[in-house]
C-alpha atoms as a PDB file:
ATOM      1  CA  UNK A   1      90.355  82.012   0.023  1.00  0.00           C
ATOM      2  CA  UNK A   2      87.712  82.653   2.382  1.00  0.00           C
ATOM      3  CA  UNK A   3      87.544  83.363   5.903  1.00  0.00           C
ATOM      4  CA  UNK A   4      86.538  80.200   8.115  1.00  0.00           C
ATOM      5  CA  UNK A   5      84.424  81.030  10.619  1.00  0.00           C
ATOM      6  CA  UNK A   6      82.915  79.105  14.197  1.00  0.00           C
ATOM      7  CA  UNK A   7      79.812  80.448  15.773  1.00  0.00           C
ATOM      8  CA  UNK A   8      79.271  79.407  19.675  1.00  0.00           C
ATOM      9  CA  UNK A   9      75.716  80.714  20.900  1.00  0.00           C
ATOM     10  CA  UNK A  10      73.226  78.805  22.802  1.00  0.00           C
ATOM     11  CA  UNK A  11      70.625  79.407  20.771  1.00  0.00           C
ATOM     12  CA  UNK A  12      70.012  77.989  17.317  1.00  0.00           C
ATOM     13  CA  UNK A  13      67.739  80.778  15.968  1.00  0.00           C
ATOM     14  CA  UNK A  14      70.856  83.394  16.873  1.00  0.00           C
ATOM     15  CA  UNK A  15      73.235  80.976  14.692  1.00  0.00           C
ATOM     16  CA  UNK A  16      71.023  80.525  11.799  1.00  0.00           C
ATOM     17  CA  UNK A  17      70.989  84.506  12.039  1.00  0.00           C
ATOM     18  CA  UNK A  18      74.459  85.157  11.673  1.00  0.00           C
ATOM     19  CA  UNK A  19      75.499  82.119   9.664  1.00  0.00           C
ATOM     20  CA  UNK A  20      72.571  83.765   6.564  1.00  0.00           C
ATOM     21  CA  UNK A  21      74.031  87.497   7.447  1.00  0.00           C
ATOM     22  CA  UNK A  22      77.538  86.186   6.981  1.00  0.00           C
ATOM     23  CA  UNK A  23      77.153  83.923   3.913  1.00  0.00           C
ATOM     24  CA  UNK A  24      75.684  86.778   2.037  1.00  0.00           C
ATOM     25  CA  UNK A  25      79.157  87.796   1.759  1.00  0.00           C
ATOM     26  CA  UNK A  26      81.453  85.923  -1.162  1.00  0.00           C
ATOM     27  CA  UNK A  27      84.414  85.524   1.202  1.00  0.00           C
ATOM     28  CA  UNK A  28      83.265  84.031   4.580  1.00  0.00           C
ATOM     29  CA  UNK A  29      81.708  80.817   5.115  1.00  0.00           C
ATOM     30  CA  UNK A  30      80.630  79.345   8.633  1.00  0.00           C
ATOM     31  CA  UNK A  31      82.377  75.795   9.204  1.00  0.00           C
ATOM     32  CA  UNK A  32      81.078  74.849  12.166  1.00  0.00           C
ATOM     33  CA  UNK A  33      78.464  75.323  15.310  1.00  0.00           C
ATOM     34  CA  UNK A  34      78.667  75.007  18.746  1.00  0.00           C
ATOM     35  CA  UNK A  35      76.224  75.500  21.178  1.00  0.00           C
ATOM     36  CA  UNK A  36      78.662  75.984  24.712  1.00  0.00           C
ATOM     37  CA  UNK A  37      81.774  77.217  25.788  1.00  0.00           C
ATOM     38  CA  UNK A  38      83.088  73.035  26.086  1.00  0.00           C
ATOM     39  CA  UNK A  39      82.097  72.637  22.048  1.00  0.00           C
ATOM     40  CA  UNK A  40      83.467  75.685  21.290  1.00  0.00           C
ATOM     41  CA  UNK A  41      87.183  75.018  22.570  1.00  0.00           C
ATOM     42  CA  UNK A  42      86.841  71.108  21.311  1.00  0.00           C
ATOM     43  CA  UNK A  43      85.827  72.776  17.664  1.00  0.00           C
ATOM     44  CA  UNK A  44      88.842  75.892  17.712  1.00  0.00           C
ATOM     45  CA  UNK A  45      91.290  72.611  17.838  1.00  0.00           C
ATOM     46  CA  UNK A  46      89.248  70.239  15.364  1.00  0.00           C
ATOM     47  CA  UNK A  47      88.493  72.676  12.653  1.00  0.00           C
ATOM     48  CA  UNK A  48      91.341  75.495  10.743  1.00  0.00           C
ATOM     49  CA  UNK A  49      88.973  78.282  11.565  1.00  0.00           C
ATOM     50  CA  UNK A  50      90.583  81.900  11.153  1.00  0.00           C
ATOM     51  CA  UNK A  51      87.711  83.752  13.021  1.00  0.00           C
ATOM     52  CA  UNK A  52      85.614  82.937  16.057  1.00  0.00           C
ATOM     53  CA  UNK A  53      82.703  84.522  17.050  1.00  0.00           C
ATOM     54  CA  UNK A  54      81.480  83.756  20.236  1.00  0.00           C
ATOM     55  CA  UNK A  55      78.376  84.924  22.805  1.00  0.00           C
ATOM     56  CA  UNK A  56      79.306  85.510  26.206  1.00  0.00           C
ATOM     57  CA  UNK A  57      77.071  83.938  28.589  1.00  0.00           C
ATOM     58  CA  UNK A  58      76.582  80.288  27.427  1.00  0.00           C
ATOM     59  CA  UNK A  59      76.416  77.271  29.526  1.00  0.00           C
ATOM     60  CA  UNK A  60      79.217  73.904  30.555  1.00  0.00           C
ATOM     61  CA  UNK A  61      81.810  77.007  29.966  1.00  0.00           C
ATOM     62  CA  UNK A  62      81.252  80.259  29.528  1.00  0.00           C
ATOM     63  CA  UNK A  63      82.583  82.529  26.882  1.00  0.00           C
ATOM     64  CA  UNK A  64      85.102  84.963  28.982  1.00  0.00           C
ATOM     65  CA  UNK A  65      87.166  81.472  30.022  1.00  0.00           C
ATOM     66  CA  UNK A  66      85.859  79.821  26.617  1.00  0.00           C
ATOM     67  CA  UNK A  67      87.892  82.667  24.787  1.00  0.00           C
ATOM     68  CA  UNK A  68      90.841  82.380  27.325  1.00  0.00           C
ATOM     69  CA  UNK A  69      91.730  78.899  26.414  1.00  0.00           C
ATOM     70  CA  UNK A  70      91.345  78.913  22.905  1.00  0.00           C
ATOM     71  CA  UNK A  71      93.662  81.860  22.807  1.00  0.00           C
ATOM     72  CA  UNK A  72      96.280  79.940  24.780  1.00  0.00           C
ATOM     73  CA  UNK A  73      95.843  76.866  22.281  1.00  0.00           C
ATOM     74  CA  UNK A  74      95.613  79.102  19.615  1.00  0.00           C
ATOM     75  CA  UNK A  75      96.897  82.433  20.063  1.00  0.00           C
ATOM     76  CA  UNK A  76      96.672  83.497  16.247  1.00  0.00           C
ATOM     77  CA  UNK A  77      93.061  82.752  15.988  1.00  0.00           C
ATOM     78  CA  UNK A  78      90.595  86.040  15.794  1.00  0.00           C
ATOM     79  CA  UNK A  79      87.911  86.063  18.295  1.00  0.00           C
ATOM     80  CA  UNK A  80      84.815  87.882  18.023  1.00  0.00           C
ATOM     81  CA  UNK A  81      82.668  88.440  21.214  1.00  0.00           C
ATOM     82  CA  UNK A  82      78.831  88.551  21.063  1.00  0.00           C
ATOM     83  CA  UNK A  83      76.961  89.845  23.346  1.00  0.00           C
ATOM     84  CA  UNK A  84      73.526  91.192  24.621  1.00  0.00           C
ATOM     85  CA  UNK A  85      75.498  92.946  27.500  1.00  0.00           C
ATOM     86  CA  UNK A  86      76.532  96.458  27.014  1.00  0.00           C
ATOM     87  CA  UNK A  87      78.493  96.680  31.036  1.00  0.00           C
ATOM     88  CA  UNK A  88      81.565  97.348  31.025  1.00  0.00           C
ATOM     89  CA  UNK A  89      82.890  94.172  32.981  1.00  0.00           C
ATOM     90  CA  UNK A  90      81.631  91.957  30.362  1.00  0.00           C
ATOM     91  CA  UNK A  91      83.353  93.738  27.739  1.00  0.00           C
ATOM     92  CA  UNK A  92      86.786  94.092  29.727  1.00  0.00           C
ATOM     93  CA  UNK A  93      86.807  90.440  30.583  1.00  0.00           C
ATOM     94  CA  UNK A  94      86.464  89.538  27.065  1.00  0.00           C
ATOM     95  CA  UNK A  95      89.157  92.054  25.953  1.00  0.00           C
ATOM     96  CA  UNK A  96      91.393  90.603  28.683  1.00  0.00           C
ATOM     97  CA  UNK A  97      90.471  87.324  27.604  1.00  0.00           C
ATOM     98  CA  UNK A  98      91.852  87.390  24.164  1.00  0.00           C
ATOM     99  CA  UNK A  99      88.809  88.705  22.060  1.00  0.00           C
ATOM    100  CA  UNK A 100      89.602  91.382  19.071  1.00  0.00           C
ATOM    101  CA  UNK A 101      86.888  92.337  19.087  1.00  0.00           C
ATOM    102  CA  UNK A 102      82.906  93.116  21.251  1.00  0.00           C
ATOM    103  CA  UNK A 103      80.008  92.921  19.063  1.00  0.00           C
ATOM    104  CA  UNK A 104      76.247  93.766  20.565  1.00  0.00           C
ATOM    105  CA  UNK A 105      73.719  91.137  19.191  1.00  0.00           C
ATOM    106  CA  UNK A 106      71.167  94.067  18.118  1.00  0.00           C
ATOM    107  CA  UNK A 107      73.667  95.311  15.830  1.00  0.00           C
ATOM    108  CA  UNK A 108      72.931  95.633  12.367  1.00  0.00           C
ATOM    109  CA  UNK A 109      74.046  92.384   9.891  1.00  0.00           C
ATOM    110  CA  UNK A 110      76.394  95.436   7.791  1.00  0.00           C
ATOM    111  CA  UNK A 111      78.062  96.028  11.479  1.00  0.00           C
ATOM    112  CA  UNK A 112      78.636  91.926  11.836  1.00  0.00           C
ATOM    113  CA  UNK A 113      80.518  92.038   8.770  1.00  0.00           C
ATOM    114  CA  UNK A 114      82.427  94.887   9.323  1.00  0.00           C
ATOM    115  CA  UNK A 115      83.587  93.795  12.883  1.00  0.00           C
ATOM    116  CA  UNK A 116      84.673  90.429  11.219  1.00  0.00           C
ATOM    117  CA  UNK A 117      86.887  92.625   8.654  1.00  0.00           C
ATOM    118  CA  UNK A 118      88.751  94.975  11.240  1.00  0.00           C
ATOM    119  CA  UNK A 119      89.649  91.869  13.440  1.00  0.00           C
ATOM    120  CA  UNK A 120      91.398  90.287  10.912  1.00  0.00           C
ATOM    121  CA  UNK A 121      93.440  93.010  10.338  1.00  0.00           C
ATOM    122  CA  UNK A 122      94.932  92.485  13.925  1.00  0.00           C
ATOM    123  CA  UNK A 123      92.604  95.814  14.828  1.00  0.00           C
ATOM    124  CA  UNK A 124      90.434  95.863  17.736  1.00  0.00           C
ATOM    125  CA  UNK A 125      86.702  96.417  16.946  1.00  0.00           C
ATOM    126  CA  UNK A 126      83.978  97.790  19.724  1.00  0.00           C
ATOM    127  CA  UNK A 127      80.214  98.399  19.468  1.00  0.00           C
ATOM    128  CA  UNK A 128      80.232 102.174  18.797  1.00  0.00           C
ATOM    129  CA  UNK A 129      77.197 101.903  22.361  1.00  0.00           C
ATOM    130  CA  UNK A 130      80.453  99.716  23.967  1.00  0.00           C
ATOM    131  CA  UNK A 131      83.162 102.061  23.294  1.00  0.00           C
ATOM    132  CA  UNK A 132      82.240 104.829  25.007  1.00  0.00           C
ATOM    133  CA  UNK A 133      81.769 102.415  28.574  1.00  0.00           C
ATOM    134  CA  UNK A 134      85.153 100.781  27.662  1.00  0.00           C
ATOM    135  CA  UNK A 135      86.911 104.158  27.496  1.00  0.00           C
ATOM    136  CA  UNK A 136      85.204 105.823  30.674  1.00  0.00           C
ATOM    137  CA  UNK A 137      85.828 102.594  32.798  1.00  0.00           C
ATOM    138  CA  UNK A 138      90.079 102.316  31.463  1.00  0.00           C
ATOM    139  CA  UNK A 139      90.880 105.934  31.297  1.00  0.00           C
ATOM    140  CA  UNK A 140      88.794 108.416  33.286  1.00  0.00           C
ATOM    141  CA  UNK A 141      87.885 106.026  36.303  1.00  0.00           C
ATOM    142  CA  UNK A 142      90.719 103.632  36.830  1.00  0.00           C
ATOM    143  CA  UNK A 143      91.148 101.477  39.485  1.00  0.00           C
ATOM    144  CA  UNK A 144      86.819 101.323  39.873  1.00  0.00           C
ATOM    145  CA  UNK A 145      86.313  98.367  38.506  1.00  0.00           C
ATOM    146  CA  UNK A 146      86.142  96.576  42.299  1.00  0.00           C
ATOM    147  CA  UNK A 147      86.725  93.170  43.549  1.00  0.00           C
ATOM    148  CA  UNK A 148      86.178  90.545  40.379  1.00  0.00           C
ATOM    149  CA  UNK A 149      86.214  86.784  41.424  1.00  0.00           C
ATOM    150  CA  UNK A 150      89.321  86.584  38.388  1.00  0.00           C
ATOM    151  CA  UNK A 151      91.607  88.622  40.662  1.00  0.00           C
ATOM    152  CA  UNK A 152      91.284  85.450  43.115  1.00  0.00           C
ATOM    153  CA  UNK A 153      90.050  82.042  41.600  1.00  0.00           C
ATOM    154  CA  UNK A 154      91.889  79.615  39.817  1.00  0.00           C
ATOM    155  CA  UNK A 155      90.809  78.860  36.158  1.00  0.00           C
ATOM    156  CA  UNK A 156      89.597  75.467  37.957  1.00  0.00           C
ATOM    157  CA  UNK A 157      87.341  76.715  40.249  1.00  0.00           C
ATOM    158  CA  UNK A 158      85.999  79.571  37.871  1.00  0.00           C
ATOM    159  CA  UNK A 159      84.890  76.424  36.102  1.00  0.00           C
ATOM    160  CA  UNK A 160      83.553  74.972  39.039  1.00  0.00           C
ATOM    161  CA  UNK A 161      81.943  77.960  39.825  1.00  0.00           C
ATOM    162  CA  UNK A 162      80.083  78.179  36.538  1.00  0.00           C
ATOM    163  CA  UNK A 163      78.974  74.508  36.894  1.00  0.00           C
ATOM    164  CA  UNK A 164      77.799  74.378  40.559  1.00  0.00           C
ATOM    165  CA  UNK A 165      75.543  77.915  39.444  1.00  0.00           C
ATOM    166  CA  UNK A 166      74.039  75.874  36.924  1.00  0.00           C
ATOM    167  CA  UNK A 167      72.826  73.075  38.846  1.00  0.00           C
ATOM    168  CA  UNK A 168      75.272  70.412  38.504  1.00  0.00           C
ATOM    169  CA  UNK A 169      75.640  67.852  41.510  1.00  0.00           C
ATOM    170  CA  UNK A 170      79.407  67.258  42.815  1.00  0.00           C
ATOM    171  CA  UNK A 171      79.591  63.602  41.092  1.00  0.00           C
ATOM    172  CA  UNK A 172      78.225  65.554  37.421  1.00  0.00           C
ATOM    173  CA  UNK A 173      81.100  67.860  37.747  1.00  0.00           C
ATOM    174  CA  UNK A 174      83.205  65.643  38.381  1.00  0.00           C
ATOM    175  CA  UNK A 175      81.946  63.128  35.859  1.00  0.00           C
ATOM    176  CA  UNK A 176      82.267  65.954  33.641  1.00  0.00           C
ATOM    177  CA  UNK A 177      86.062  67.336  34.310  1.00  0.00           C
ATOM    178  CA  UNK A 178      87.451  64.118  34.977  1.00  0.00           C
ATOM    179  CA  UNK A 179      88.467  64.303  38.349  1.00  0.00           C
ATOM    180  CA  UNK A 180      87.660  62.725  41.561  1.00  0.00           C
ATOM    181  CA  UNK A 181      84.160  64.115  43.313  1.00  0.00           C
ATOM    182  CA  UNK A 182      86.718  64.310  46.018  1.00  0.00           C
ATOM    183  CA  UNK A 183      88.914  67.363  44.052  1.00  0.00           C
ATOM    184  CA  UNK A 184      85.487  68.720  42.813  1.00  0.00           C
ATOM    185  CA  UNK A 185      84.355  68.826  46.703  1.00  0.00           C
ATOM    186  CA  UNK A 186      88.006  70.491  47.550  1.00  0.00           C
ATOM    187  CA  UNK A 187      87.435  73.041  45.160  1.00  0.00           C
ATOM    188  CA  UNK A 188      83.796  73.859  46.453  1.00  0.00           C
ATOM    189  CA  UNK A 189      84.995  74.422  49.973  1.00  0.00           C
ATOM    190  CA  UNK A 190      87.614  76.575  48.653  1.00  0.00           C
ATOM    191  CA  UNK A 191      84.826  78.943  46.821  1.00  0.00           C
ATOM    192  CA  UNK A 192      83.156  79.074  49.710  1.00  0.00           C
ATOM    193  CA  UNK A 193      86.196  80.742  51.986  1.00  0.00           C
ATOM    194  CA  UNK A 194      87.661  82.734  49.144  1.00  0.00           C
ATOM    195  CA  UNK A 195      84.418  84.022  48.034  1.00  0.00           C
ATOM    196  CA  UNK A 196      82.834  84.258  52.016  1.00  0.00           C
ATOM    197  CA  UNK A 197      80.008  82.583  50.898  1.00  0.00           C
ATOM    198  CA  UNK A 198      77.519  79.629  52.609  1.00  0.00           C
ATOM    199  CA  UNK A 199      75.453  78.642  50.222  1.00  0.00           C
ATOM    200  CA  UNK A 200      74.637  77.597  46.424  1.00  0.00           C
ATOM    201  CA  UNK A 201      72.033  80.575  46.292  1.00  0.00           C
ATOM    202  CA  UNK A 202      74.470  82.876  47.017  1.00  0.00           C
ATOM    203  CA  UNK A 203      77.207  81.397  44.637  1.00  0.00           C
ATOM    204  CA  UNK A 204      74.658  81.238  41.877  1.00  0.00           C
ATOM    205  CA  UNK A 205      73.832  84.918  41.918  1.00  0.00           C
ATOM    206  CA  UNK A 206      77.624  85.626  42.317  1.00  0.00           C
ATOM    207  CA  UNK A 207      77.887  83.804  39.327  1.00  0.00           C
ATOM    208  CA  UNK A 208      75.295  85.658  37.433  1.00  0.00           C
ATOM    209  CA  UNK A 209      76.452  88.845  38.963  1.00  0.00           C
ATOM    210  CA  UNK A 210      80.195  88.307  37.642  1.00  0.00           C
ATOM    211  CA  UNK A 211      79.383  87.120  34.310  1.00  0.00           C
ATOM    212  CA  UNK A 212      80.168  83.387  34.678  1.00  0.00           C
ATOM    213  CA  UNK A 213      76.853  82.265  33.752  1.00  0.00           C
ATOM    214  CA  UNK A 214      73.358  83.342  33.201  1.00  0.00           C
ATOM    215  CA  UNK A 215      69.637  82.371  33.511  1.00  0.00           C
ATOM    216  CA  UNK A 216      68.831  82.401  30.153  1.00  0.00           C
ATOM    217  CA  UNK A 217      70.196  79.306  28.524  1.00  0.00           C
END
């Protein structure tokens, strides 16, 4: 049987990349695309995929709380993180999130492959560039990593967060979430104080800064 896999990147020419690497192989076949974090949750329910691979920054939700939910739905499922970013946040986020695994998207298509292999037997596969930032930041400098907008926001108004960096009115969020512009508007106030911030500037590059989101869609 071969190994089902979903692919979540923003951008079509990285998909078509991995999907021809991957299908070179005789046991993996790519079932299904999606192009944000939303799609990518919505298609780990549809579809009986066994492997997800996943890029970090993407847009509507991004890959860190992407990864979080469809462990929670789906805690079996293997997920593969994809990245550009080599800093040691990105890659601890996405560890904590649920991924097996932290792949760096200048890798070589033999490395892809591999990665995909050691996940699904329940080991945890790093970038060899990765795993020496991943072992200085957890063993010889604990307790650096500093104040991370996780330690204090609710998985709502991470969300929020995301969205508002993005450029999304109040009334598109909440259009978007299903909930009342007045909740969205609750939440938005509450970034502010939590995050001792005044305006969407500032929230935007605290977004950027943290992960949630990126300029690069």
């Amino acid at each position: 049987m071969k190994t089902r896999i979903l692919l979540a990147d923003d951008h079509k020419i990285i998909r078509d990349g991995i999907r021809a690497l991957l299908e070179k192989t005789t046991d993996m076949e790519v079932i299904a695309e999606a192009s944000n974090g939303r799609e990518a949750i919505e298609l780990a329910e549809k579809k009986s995929v066994d492997v997800v691979i996943i890029d970090v920054a993407m847009p509507d939700t991004n890959g860190i709380e992407a990864t979080r939910q469809i462990k929670t739905n789906n805690p079996n499922m293997k997920i593969l993180a994809l990245s550009m970013h080599s800093d040691q946040r990105f890659v601890a986020d996405m560890l904590r999130a649920g991924a097996s695994g932290y792949l760096l998207k200048d890798c070589a298509g033999e490395e892809l492959e591999r990665a995909v292999r050691t996940i699904l037997k329940n080991q945890v596969y790093l970038s060899p560039s990765v795993a020496g930032i991943v072992a200085d930041g957890f063993i010889h400098k604990p307790g650096q990593a500093g104040f991370r907008a996780r330690d204090i926001l609710t998985a709502r108004e991470l969300e929020i967060l995301q969205l508002m960096a993005e450029g999304r009115t109040t009334k598109e969020i909440a259009y978007q979430l299903e909930v009342s512009i007045k909740t969205v508007e609750t939440h938005r106030k509450n970034l502010f104080e939590k995050l001792n911030l005044s305006s969407i500037a500032d929230l935007t590059k605290y977004a950027i800064r943290e992960g949630l989101t990126s300029l690069d869609f």
